[in-house]
PDB file of N, CA and C in Angstrom:
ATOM      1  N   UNK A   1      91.003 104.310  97.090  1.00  0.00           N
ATOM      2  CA  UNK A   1      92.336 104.267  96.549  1.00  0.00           C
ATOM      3  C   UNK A   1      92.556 105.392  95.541  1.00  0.00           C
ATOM      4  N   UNK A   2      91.153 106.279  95.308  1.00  0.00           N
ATOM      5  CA  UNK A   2      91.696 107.195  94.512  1.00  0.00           C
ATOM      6  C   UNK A   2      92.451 108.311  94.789  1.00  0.00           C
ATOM      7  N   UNK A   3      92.459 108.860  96.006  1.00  0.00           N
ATOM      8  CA  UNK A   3      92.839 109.858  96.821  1.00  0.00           C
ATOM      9  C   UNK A   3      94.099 109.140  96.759  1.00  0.00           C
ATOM     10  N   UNK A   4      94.862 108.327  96.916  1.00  0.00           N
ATOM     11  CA  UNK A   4      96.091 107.574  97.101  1.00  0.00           C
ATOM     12  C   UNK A   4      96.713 108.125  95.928  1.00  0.00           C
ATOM     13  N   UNK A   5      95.949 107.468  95.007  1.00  0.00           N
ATOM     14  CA  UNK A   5      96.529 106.998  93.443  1.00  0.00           C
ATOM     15  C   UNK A   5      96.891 109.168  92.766  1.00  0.00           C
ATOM     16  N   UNK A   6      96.208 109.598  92.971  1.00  0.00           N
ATOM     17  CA  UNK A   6      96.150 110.998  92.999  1.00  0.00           C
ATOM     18  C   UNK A   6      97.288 111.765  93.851  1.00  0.00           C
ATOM     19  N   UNK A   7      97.791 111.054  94.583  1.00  0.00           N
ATOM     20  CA  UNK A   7      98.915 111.794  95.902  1.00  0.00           C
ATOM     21  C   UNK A   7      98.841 112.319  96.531  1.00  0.00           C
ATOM     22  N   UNK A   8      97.545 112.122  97.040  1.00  0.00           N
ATOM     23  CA  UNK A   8      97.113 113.176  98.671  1.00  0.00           C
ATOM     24  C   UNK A   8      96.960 111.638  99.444  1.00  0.00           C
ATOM     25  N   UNK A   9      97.673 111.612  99.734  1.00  0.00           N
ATOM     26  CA  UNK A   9      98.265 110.524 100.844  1.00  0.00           C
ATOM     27  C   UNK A   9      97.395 110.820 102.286  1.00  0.00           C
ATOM     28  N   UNK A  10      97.488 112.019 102.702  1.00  0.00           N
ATOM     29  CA  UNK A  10      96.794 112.247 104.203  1.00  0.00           C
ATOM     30  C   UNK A  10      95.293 112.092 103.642  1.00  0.00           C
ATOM     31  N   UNK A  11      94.548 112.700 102.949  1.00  0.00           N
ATOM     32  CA  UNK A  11      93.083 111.822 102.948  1.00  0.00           C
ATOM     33  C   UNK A  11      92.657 110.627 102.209  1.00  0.00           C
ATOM     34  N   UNK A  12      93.842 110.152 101.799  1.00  0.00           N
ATOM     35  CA  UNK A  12      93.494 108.416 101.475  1.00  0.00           C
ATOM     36  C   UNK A  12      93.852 107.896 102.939  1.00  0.00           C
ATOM     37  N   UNK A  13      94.689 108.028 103.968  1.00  0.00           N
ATOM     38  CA  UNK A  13      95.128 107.623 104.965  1.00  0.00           C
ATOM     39  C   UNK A  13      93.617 107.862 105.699  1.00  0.00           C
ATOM     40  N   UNK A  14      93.213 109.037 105.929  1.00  0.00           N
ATOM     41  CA  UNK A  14      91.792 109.179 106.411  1.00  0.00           C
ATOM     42  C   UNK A  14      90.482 108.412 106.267  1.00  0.00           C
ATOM     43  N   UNK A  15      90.739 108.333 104.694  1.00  0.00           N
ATOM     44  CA  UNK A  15      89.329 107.295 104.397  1.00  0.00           C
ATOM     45  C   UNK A  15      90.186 106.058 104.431  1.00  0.00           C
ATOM     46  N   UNK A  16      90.796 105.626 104.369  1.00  0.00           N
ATOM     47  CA  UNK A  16      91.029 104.484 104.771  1.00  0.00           C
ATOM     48  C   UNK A  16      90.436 103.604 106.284  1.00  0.00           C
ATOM     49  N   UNK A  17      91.653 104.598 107.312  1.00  0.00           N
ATOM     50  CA  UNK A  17      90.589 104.694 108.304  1.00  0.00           C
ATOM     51  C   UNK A  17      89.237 104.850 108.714  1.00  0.00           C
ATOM     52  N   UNK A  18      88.608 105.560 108.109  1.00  0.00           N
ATOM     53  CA  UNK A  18      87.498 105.418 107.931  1.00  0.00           C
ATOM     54  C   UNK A  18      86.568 104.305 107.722  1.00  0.00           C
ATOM     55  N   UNK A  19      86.739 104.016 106.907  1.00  0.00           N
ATOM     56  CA  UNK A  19      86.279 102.722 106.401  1.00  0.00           C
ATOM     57  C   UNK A  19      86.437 101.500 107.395  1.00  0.00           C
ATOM     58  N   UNK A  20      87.555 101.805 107.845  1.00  0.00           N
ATOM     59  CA  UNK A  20      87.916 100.326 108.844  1.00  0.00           C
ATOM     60  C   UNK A  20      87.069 100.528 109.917  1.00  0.00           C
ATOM     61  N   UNK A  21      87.279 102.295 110.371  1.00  0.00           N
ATOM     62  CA  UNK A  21      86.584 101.969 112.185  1.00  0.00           C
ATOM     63  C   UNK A  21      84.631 101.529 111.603  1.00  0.00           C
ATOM     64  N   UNK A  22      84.345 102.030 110.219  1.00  0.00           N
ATOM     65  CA  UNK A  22      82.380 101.817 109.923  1.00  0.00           C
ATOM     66  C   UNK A  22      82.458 100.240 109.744  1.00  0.00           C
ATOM     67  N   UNK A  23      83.505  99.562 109.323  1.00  0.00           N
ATOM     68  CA  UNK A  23      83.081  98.388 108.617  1.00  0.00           C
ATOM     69  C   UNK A  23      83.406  97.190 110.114  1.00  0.00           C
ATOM     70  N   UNK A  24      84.322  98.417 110.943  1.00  0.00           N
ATOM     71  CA  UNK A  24      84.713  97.446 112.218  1.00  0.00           C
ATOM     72  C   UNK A  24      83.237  96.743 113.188  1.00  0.00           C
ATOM     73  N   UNK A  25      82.601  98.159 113.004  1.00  0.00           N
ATOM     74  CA  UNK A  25      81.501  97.671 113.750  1.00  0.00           C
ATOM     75  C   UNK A  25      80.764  96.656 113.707  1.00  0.00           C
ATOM     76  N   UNK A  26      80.548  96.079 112.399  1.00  0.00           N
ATOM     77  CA  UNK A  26      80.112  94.957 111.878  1.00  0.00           C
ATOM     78  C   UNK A  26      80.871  93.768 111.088  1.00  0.00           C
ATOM     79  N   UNK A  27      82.236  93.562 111.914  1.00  0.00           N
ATOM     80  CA  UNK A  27      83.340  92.558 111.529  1.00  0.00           C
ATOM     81  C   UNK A  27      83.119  92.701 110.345  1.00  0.00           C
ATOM     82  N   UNK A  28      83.158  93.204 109.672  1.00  0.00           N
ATOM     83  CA  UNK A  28      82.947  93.123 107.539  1.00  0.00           C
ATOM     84  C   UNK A  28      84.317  93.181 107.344  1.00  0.00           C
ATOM     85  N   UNK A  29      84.846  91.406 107.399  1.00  0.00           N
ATOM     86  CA  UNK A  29      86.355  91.594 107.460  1.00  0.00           C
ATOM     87  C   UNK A  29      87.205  91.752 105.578  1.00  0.00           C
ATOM     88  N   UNK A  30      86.182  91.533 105.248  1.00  0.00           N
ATOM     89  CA  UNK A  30      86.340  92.016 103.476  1.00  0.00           C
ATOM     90  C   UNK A  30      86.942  93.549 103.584  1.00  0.00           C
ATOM     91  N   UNK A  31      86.181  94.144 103.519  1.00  0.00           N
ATOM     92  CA  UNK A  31      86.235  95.863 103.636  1.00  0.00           C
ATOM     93  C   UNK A  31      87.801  96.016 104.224  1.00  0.00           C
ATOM     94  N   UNK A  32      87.167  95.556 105.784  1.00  0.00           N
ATOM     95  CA  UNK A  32      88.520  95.807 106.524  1.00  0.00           C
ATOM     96  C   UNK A  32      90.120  95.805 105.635  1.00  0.00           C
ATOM     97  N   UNK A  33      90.289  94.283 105.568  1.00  0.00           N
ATOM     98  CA  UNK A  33      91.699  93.714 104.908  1.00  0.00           C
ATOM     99  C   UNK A  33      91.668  94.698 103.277  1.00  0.00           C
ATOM    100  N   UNK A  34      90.807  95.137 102.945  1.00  0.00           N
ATOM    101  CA  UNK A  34      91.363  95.775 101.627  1.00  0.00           C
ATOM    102  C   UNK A  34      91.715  97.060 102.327  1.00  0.00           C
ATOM    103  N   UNK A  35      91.015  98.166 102.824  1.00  0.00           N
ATOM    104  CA  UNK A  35      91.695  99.093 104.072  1.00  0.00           C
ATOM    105  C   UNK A  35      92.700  99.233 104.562  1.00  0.00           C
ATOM    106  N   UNK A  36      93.206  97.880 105.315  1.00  0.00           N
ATOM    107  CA  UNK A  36      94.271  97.750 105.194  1.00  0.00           C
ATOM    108  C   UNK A  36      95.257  97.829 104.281  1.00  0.00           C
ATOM    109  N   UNK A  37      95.245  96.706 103.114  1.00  0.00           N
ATOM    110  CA  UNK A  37      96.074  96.539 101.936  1.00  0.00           C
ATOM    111  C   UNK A  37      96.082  98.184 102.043  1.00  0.00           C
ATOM    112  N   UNK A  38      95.159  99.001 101.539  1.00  0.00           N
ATOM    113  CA  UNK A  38      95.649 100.291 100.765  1.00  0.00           C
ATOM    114  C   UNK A  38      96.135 101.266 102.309  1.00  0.00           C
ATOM    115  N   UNK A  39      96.390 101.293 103.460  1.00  0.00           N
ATOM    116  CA  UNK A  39      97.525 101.507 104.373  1.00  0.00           C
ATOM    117  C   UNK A  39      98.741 101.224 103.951  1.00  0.00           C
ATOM    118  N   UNK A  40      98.612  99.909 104.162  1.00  0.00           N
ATOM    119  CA  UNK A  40     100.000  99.213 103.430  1.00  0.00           C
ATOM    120  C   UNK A  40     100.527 100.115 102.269  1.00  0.00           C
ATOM    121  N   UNK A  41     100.051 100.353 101.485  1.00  0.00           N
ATOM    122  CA  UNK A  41     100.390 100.751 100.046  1.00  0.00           C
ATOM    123  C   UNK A  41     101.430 102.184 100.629  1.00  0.00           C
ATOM    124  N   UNK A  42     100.421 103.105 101.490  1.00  0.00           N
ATOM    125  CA  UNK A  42     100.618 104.262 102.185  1.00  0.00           C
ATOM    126  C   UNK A  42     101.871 104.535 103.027  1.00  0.00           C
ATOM    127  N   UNK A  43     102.149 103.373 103.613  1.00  0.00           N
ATOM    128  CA  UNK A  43     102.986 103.036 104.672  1.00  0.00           C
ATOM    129  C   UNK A  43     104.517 103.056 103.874  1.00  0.00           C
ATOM    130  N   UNK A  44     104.452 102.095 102.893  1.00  0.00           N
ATOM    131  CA  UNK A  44     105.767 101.901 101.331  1.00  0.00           C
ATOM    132  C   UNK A  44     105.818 103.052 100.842  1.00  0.00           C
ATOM    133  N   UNK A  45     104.887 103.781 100.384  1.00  0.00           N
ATOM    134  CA  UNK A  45     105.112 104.965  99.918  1.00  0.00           C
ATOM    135  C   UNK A  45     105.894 106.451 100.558  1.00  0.00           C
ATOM    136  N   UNK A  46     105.293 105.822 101.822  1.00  0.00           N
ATOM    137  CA  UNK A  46     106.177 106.876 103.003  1.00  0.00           C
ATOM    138  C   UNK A  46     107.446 106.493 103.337  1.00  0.00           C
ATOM    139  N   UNK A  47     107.884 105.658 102.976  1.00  0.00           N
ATOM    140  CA  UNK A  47     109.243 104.971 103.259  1.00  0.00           C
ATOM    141  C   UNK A  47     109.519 104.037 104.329  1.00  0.00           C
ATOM    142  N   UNK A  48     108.471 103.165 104.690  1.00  0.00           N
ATOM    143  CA  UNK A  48     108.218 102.780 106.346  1.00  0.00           C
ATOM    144  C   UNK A  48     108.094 100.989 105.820  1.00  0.00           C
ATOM    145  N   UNK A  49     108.752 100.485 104.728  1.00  0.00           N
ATOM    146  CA  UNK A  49     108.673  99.229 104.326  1.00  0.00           C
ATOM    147  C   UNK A  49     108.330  98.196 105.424  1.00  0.00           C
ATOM    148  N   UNK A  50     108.960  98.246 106.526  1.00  0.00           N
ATOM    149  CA  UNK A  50     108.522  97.670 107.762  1.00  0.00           C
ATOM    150  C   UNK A  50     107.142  96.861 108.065  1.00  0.00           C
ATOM    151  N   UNK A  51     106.804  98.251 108.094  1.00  0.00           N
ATOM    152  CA  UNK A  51     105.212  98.482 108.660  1.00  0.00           C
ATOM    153  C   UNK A  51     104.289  97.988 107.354  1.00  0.00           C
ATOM    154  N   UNK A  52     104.712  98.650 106.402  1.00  0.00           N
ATOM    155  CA  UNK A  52     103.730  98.080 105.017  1.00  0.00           C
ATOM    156  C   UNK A  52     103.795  96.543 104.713  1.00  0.00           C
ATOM    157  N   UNK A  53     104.728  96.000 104.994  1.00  0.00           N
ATOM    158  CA  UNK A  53     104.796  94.571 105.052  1.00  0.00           C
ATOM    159  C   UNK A  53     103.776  94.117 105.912  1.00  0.00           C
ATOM    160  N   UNK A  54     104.196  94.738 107.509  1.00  0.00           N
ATOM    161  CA  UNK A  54     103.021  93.892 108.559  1.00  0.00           C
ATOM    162  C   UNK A  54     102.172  94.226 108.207  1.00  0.00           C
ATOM    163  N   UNK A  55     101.446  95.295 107.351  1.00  0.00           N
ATOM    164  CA  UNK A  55     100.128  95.354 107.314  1.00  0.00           C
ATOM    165  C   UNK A  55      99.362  94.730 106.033  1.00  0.00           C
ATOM    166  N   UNK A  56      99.999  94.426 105.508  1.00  0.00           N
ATOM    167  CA  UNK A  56      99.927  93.444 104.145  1.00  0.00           C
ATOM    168  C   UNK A  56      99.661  91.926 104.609  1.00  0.00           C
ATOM    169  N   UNK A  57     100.306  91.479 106.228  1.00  0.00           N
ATOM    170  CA  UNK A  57     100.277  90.215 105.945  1.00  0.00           C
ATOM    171  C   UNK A  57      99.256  90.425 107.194  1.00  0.00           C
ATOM    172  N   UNK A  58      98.611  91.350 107.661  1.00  0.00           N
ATOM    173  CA  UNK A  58      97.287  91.881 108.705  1.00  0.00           C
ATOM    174  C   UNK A  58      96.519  91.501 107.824  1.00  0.00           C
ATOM    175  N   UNK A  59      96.524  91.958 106.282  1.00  0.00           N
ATOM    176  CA  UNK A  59      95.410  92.017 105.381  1.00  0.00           C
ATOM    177  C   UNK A  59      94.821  90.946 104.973  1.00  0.00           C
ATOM    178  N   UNK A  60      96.271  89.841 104.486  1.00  0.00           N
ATOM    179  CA  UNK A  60      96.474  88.959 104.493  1.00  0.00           C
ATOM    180  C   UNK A  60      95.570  87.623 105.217  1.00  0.00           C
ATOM    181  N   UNK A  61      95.832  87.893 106.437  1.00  0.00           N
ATOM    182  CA  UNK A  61      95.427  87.169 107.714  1.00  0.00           C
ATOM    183  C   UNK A  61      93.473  87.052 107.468  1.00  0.00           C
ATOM    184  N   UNK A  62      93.047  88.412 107.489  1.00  0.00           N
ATOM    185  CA  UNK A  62      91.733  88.943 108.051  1.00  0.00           C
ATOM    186  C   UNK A  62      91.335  88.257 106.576  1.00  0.00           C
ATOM    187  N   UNK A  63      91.449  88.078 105.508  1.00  0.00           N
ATOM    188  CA  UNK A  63      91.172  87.751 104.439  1.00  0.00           C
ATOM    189  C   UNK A  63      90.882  86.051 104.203  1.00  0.00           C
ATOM    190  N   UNK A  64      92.487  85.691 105.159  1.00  0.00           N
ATOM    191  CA  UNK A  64      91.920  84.006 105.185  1.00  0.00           C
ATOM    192  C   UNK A  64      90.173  83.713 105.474  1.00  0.00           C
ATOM    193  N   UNK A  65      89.605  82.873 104.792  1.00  0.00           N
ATOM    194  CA  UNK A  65      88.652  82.363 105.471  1.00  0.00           C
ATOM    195  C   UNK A  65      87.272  83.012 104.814  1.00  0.00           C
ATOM    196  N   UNK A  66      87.518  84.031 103.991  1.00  0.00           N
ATOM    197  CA  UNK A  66      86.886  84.809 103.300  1.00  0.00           C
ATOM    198  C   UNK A  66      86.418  84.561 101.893  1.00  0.00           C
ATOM    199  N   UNK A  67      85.578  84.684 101.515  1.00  0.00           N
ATOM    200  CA  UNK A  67      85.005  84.048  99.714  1.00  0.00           C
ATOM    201  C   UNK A  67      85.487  85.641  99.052  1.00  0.00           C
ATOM    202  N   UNK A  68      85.942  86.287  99.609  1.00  0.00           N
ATOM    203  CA  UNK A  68      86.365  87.384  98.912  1.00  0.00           C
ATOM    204  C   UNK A  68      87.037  87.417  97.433  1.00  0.00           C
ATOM    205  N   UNK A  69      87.467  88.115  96.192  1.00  0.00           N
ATOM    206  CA  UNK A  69      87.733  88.199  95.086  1.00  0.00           C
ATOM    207  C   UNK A  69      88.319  89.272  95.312  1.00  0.00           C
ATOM    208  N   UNK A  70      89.426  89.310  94.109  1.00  0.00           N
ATOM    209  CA  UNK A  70      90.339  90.500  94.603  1.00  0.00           C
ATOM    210  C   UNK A  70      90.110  91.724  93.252  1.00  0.00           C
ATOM    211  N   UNK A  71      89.879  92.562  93.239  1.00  0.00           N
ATOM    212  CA  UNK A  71      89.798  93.535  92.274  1.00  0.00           C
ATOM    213  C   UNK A  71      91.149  93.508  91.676  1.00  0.00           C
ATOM    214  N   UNK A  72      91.301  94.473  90.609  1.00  0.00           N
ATOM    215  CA  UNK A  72      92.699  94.466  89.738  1.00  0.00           C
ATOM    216  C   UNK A  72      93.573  95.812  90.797  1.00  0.00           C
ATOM    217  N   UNK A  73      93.000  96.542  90.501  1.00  0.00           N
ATOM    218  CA  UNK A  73      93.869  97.602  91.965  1.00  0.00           C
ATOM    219  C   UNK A  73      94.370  97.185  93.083  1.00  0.00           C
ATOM    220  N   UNK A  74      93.519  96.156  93.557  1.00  0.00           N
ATOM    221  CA  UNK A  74      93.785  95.276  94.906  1.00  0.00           C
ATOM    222  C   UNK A  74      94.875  94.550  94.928  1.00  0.00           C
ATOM    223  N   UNK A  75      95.155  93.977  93.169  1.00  0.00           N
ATOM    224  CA  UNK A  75      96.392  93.043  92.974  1.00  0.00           C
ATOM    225  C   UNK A  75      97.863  93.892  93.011  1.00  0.00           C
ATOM    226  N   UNK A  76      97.141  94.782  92.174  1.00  0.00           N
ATOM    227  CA  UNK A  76      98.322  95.794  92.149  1.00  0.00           C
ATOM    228  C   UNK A  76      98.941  96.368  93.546  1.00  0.00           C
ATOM    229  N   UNK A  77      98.343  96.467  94.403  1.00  0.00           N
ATOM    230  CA  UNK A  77      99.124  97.320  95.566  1.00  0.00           C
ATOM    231  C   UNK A  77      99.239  95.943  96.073  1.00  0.00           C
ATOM    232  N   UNK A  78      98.713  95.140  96.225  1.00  0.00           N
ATOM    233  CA  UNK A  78      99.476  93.995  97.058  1.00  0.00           C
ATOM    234  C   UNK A  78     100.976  93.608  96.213  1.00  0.00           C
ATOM    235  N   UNK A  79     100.887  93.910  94.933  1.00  0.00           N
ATOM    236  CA  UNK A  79     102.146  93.758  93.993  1.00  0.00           C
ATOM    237  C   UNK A  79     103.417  94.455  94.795  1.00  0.00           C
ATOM    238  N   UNK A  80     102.604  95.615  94.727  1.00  0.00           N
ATOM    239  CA  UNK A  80     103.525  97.168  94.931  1.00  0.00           C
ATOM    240  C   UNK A  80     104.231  96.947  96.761  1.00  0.00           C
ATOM    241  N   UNK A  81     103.265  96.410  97.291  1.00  0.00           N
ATOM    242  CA  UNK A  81     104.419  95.807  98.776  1.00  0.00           C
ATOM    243  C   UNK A  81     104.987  95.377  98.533  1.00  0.00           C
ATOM    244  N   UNK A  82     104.926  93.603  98.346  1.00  0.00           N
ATOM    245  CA  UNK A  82     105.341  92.846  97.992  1.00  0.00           C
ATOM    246  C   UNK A  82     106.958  93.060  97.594  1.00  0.00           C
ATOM    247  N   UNK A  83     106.856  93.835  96.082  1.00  0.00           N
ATOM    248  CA  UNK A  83     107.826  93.738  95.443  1.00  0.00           C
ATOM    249  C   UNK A  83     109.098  94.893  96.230  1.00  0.00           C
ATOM    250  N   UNK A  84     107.999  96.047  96.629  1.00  0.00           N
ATOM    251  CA  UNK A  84     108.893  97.133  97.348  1.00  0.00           C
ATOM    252  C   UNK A  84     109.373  96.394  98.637  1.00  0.00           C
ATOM    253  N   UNK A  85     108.367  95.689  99.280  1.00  0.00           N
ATOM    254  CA  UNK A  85     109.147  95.469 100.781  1.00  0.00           C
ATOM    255  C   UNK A  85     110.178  94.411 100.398  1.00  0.00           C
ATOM    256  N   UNK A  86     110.083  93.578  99.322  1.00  0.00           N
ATOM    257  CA  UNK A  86     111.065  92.088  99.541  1.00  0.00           C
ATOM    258  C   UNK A  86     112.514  93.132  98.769  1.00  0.00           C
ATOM    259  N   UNK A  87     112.830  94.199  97.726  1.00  0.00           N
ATOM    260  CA  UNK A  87     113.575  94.801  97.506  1.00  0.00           C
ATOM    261  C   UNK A  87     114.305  95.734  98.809  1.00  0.00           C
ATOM    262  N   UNK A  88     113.630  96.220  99.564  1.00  0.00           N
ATOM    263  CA  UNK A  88     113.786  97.040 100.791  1.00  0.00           C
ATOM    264  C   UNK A  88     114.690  96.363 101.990  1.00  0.00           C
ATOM    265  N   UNK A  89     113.821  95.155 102.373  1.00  0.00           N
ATOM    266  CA  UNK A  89     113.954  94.003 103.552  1.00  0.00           C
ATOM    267  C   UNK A  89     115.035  93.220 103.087  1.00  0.00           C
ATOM    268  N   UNK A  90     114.596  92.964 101.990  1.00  0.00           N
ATOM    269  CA  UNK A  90     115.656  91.465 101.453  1.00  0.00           C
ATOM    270  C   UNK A  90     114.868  90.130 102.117  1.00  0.00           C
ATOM    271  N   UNK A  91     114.947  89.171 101.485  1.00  0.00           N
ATOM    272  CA  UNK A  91     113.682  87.782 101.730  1.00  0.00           C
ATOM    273  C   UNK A  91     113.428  87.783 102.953  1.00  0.00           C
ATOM    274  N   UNK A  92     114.680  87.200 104.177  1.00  0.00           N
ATOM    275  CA  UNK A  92     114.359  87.072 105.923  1.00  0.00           C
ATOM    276  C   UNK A  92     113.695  88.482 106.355  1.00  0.00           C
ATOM    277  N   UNK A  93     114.401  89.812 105.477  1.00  0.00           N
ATOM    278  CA  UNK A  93     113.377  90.989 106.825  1.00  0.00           C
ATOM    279  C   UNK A  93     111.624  90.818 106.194  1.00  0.00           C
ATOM    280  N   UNK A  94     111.553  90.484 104.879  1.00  0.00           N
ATOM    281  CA  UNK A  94     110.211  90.679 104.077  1.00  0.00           C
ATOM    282  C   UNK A  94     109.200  89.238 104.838  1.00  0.00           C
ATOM    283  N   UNK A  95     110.104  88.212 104.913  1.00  0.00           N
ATOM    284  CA  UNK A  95     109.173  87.157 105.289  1.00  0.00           C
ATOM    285  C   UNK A  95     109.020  87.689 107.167  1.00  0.00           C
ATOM    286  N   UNK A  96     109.755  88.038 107.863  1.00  0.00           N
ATOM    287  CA  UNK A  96     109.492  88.903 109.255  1.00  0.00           C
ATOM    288  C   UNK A  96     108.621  89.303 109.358  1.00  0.00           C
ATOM    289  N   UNK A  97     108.833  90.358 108.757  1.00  0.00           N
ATOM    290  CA  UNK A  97     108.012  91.650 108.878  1.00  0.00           C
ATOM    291  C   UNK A  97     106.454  91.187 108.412  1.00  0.00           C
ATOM    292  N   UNK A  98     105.990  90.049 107.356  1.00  0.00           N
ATOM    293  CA  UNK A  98     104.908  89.295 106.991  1.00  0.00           C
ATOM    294  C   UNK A  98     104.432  88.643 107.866  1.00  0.00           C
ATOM    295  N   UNK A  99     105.168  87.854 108.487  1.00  0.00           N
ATOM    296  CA  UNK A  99     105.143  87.173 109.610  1.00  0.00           C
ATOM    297  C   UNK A  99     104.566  87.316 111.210  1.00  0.00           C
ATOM    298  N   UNK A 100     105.162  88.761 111.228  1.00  0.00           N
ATOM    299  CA  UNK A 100     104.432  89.500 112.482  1.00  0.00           C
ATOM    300  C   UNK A 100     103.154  90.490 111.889  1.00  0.00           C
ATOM    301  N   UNK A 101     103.091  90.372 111.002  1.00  0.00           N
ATOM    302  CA  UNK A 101     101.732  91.187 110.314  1.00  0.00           C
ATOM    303  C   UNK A 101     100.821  90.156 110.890  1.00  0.00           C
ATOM    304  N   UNK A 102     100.924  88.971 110.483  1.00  0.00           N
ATOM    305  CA  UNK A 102      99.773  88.162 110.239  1.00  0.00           C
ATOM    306  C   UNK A 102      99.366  87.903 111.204  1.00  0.00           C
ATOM    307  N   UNK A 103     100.064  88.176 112.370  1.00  0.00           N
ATOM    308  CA  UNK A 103      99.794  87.883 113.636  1.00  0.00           C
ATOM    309  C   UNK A 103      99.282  89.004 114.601  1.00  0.00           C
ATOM    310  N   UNK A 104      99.292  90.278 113.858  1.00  0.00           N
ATOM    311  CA  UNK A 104      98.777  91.272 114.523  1.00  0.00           C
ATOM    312  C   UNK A 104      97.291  91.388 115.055  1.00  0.00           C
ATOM    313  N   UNK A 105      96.745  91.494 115.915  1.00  0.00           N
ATOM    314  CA  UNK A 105      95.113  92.078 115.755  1.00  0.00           C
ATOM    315  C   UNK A 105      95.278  93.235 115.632  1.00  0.00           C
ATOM    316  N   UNK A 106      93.611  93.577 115.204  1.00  0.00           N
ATOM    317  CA  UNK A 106      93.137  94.765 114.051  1.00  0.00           C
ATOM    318  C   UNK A 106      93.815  96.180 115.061  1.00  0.00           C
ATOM    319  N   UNK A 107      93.527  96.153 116.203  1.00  0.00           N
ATOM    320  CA  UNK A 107      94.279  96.880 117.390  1.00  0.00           C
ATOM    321  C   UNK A 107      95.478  97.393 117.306  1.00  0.00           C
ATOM    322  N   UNK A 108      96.517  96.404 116.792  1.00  0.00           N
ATOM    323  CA  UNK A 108      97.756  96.716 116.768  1.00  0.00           C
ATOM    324  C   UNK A 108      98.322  96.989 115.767  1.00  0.00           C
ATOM    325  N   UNK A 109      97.449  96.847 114.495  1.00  0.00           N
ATOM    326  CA  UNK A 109      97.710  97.442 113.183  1.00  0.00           C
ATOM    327  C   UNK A 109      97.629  98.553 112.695  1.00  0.00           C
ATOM    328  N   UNK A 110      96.123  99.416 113.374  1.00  0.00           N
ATOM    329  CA  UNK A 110      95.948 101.036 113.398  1.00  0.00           C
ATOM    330  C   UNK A 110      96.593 101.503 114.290  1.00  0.00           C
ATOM    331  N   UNK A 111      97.483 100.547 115.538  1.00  0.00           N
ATOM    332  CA  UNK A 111      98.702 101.639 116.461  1.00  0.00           C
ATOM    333  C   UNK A 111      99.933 101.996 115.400  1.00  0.00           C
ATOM    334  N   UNK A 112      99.938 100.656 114.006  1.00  0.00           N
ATOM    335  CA  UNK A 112     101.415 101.042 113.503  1.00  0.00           C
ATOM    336  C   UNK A 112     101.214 102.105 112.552  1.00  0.00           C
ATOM    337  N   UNK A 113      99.561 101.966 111.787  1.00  0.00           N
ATOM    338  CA  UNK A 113      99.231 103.119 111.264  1.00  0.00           C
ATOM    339  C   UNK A 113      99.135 104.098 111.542  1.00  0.00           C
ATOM    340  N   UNK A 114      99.322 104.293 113.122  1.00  0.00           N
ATOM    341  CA  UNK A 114      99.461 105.760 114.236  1.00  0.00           C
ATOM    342  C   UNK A 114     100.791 106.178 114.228  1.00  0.00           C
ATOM    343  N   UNK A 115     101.694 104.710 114.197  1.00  0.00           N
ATOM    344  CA  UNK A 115     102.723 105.461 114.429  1.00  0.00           C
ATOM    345  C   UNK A 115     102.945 105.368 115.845  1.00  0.00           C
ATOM    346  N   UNK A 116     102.597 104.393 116.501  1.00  0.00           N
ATOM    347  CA  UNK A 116     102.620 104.294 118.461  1.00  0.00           C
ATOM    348  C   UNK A 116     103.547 102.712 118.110  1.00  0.00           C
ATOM    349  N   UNK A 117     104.505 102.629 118.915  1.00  0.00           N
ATOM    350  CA  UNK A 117     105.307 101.751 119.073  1.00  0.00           C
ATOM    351  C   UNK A 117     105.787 101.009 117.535  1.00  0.00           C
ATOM    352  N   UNK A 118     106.267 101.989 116.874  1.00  0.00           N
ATOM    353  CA  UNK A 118     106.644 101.374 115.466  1.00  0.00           C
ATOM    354  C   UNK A 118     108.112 100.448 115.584  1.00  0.00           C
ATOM    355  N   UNK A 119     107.621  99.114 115.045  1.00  0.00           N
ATOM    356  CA  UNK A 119     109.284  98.465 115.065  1.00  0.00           C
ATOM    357  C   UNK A 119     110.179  99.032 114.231  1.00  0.00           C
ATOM    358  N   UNK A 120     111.052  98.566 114.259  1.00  0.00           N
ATOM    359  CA  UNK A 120     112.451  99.663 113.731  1.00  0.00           C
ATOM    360  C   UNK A 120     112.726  98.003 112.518  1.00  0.00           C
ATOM    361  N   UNK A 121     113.687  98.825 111.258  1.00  0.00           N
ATOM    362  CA  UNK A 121     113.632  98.082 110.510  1.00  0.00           C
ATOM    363  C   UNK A 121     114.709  96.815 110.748  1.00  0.00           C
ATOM    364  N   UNK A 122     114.631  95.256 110.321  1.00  0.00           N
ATOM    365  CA  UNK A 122     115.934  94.412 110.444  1.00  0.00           C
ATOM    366  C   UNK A 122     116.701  94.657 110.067  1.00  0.00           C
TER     367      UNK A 122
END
């Protein structure tokens, strides 16, 4: 998240990825869902509220079930959706767009992070 937090967006987007396809290999769904979250973060920042929502509630999802603990950075960008997508969406597009996150597999979450079949906003 430091590359993020710094504003080089294309190699936080990189290690992000990164991280997901090393940690994929070994379901380390911890790793993963924070990876995600900081996509998400990436996604709001680019103006794509949409997508940063579904991938927030991807993060969301992969996290259920997990003894995981959330770091203070971790709270913060889940803040920073949150507050950007429900301002953006308005409650019905924010709870949507959460909605079909959570339901995504890991598959269809790095297509929206590609940018391959992106939904269009409500």
């Amino acid at each position: 998240m430091v590359a993020r937090d710094r504003g080089n967006l294309a190699e936080a987007r990189s290690l992000f990825l990164d991280v997901i396809e090393w940690f994929s290999e070994n379901d380390y769904r911890p790793a993963i869902a924070v990876a995600l979250l900081g996509l998400a973060t990436l996604e709001f920042r680019e103006g794509r509220p949409v997508q940063a929502v579904q991938l927030l509630g991807t993060s969301r999802a992969l996290r259920r079930g997990t003894r995981m603990t959330r770091e203070a950075a971790e709270e913060m960008a889940e803040r920073e959706v949150e507050e950007g997508g429900g301002e953006s969406l308005g409650e019905a597009g924010y709870e949507r767009a959460l909605e079909e996150g959570e339901r995504f597999s890991l598959e269809r979450a790095l297509e929206i992070v590609r940018g391959e079949g992106i939904a269009e906003a409500p």
